[in-house]
Protein backbone atom coordinates (compact mmCIF):
# COMPACT_ATOMS: atom_id res chain seq x y z
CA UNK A 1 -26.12 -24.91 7.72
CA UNK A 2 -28.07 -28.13 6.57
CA UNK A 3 -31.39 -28.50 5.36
CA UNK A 4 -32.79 -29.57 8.99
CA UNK A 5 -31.43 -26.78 10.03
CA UNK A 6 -32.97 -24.05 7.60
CA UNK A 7 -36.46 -25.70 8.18
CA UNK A 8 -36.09 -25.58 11.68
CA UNK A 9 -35.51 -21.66 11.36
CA UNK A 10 -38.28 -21.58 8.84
CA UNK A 11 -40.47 -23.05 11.67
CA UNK A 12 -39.73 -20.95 14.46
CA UNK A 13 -39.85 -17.90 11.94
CA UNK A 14 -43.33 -18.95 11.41
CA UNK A 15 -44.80 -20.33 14.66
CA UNK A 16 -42.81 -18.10 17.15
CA UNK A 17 -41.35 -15.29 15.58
CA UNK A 18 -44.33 -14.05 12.91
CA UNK A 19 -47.17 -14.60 15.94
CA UNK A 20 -46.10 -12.72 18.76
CA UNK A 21 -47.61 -8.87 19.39
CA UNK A 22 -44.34 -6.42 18.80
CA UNK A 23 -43.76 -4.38 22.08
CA UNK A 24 -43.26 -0.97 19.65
CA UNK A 25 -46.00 -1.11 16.88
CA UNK A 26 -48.41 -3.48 19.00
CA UNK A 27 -49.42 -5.72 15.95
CA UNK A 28 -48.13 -9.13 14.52
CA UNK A 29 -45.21 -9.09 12.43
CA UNK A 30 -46.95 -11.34 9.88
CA UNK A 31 -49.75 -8.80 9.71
CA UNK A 32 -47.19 -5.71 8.83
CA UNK A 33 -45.31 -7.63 6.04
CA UNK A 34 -46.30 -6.47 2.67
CA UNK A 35 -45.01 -8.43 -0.23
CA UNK A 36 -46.32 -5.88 -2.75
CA UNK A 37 -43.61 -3.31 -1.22
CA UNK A 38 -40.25 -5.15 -1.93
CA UNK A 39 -38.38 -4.03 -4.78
CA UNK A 40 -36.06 -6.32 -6.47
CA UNK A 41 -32.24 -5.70 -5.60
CA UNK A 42 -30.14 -3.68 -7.95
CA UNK A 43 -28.37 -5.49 -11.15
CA UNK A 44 -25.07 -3.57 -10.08
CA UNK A 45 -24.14 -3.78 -6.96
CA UNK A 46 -22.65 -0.52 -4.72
CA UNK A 47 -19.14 -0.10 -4.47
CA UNK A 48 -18.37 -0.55 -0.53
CA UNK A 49 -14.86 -0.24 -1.17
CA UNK A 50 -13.20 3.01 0.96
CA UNK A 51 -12.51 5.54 -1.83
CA UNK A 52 -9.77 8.22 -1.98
CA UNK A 53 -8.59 10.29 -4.45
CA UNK A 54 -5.15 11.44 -4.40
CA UNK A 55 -2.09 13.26 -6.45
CA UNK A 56 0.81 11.37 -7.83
CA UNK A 57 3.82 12.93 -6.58
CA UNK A 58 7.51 12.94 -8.83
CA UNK A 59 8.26 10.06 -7.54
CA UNK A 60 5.63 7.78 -8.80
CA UNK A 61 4.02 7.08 -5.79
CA UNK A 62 0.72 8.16 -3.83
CA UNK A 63 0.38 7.63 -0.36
CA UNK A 64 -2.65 6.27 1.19
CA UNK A 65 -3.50 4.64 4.93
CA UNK A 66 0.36 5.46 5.67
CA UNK A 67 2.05 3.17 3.03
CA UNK A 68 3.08 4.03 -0.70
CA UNK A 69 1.99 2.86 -3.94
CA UNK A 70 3.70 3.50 -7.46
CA UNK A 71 2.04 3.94 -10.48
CA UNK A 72 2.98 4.38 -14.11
CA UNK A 73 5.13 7.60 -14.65
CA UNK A 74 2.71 8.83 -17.39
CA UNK A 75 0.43 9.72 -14.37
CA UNK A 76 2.62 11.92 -12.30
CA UNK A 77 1.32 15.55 -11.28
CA UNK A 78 -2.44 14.41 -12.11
CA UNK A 79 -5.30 12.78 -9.48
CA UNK A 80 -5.99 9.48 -9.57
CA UNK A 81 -8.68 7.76 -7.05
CA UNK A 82 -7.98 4.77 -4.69
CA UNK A 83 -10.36 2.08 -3.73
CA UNK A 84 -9.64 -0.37 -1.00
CA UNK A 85 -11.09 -3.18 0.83
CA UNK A 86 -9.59 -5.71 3.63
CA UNK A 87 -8.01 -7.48 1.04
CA UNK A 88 -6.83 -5.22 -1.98
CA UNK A 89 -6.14 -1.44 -3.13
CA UNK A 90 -6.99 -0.88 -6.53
CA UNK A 91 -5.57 2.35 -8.45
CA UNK A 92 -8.13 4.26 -11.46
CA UNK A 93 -7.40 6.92 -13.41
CA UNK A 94 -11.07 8.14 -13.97
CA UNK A 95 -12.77 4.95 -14.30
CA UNK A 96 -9.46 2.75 -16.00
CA UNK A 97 -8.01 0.61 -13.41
CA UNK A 98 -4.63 1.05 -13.54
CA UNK A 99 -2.91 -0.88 -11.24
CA UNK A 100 -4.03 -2.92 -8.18
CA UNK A 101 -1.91 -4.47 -4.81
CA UNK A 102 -2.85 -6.63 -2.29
CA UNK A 103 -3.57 -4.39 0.73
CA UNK A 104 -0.59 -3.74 3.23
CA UNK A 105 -1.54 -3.13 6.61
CA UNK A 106 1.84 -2.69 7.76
CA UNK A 107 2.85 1.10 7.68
CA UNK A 108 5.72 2.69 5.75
CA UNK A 109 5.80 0.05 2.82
CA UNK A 110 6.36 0.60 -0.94
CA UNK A 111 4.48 -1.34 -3.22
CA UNK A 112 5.85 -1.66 -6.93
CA UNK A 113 8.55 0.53 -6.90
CA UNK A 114 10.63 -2.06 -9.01
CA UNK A 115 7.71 -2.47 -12.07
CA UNK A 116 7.28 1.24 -12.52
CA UNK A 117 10.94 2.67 -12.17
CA UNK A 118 12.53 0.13 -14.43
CA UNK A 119 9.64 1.30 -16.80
CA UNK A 120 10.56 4.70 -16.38
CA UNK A 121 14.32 3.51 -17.54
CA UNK A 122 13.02 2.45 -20.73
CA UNK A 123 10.96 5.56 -21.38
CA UNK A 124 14.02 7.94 -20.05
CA UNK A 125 17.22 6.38 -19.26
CA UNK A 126 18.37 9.52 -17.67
CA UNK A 127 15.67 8.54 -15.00
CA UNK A 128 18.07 6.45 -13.85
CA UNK A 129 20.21 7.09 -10.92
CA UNK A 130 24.04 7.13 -11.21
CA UNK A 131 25.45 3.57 -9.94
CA UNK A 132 26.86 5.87 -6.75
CA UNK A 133 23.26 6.47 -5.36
CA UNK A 134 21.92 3.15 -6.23
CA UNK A 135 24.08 1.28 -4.45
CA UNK A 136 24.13 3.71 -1.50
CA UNK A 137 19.59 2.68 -1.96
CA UNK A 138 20.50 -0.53 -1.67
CA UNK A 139 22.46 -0.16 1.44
CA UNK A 140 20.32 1.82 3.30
CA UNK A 141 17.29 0.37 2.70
CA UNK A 142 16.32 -0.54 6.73
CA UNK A 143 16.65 3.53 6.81
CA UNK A 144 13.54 5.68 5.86
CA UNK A 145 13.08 7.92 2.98
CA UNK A 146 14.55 10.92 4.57
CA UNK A 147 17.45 9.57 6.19
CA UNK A 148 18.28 8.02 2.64
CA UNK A 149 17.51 11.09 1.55
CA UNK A 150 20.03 13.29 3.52
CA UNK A 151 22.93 11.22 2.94
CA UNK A 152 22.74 11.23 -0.48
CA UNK A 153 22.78 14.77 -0.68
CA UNK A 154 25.58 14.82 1.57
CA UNK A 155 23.98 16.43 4.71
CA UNK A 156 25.46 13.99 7.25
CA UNK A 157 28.65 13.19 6.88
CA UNK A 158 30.26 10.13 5.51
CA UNK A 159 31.31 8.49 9.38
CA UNK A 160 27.36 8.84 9.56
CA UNK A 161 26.75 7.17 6.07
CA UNK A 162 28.75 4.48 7.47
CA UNK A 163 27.02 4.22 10.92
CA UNK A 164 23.59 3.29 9.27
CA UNK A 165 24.62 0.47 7.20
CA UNK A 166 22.89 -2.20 7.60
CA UNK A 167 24.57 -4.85 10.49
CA UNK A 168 26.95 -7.47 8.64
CA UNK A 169 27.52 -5.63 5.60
CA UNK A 170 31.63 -6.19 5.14
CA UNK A 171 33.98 -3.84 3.57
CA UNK A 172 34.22 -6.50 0.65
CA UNK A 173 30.23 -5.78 0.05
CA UNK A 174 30.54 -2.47 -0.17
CA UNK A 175 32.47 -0.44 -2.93
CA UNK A 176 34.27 2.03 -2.28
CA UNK A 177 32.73 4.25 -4.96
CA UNK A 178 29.74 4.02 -3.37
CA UNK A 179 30.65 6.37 -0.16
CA UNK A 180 32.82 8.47 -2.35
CA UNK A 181 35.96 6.89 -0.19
CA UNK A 182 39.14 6.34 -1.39
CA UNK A 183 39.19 2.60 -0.38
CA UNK A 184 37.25 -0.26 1.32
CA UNK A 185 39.55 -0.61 3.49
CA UNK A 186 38.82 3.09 5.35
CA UNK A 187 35.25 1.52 4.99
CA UNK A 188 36.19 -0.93 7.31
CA UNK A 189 38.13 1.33 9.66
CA UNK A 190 34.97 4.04 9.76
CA UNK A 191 32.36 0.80 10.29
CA UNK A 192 34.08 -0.83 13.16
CA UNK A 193 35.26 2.47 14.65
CA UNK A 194 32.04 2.77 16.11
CA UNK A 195 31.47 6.06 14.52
């Protein structure tokens, strides 16, 4: 918007808009403004974020508008409050920021997984999981949480396991430690089988 522009707004304002009679109150606009009633506009302005507070599970993480955020292990079990906007969550314990992402609007991500568990290693290495289960993470990732979940704890069986790899994942890729097989090359047998 120029200058020409904001005088010719200023103009109308004045010669058109100010002067006509209101249809509701039946007076001129210019007549109902009184300068003596504005008040100045607050030094700090309100938070318009959308605000949520929510528990941090064992895992690190807190859900929030379907997706899942980590946070330092030090605050798991307590409630911490989320504030987002179109453009950014931000994570507080109290009032401390603590950690903030730019906002996902894709469902079922996982933001900063990597920063807070390889902290947890350093705190407890005992945190971490046995080289079995983290390549077995690894190759499921395309799966969700609770299909990871159940073939890790063995609940489907290893044909299964095999099924959901990811497409293009050779028996050379894979381990054979990591199904609890006895060799990649039953890997390969189980994988094109079409178990």
């Amino acid at each position: 918007m120029g200058y020409g522009d904001l005088r010719q707004a200023r103009e109308w304002r004045d010669q058109v808009a100010n002067q006509r009679l209101h249809r509701e109150t039946r007076q001129h606009p210019i007549d109902r403004f009184q300068p003596d009633a504005l008040r100045p506009l607050p030094t700090i302005l309100p938070d318009y974020r959308d605000s949520v507070e929510a528990l941090v599970h064992k895992d690190m993480r807190v859900q929030f508008d379907g997706n899942r955020y980590c946070v330092p292990p030090r605050l798991v079990g307590r409630r911490i409050t989320l504030k987002a906007d179109s453009g950014s969550v931000t994570i507080y314990d109290r009032f401390q920021e603590i950690v903030a992402y730019p906002r996902c609007w894709r469902r079922g991500q996982t933001s900063g997984a990597q920063r807070f568990e390889a902290e947890l290693a350093e705190i407890r290495p005992a945190a971490t999981p046995p080289r079995k289960e983290r390549i077995a993470i690894r190759l499921t990732a395309p799966l969700n949480r609770s299909g990871r979940r159940r073939i890790l704890l063995g609940h489907v069986g290893t044909g299964a396991y095999l099924a959901v790899m990811p497409p293009g994942v050779t028996r050379a890729q894979v381990p054979a430690s990591a199904t609890g097989l006895k060799s990649a090359s039953v890997i390969g047998t189980h994988r094109t089988g079409g178990v």
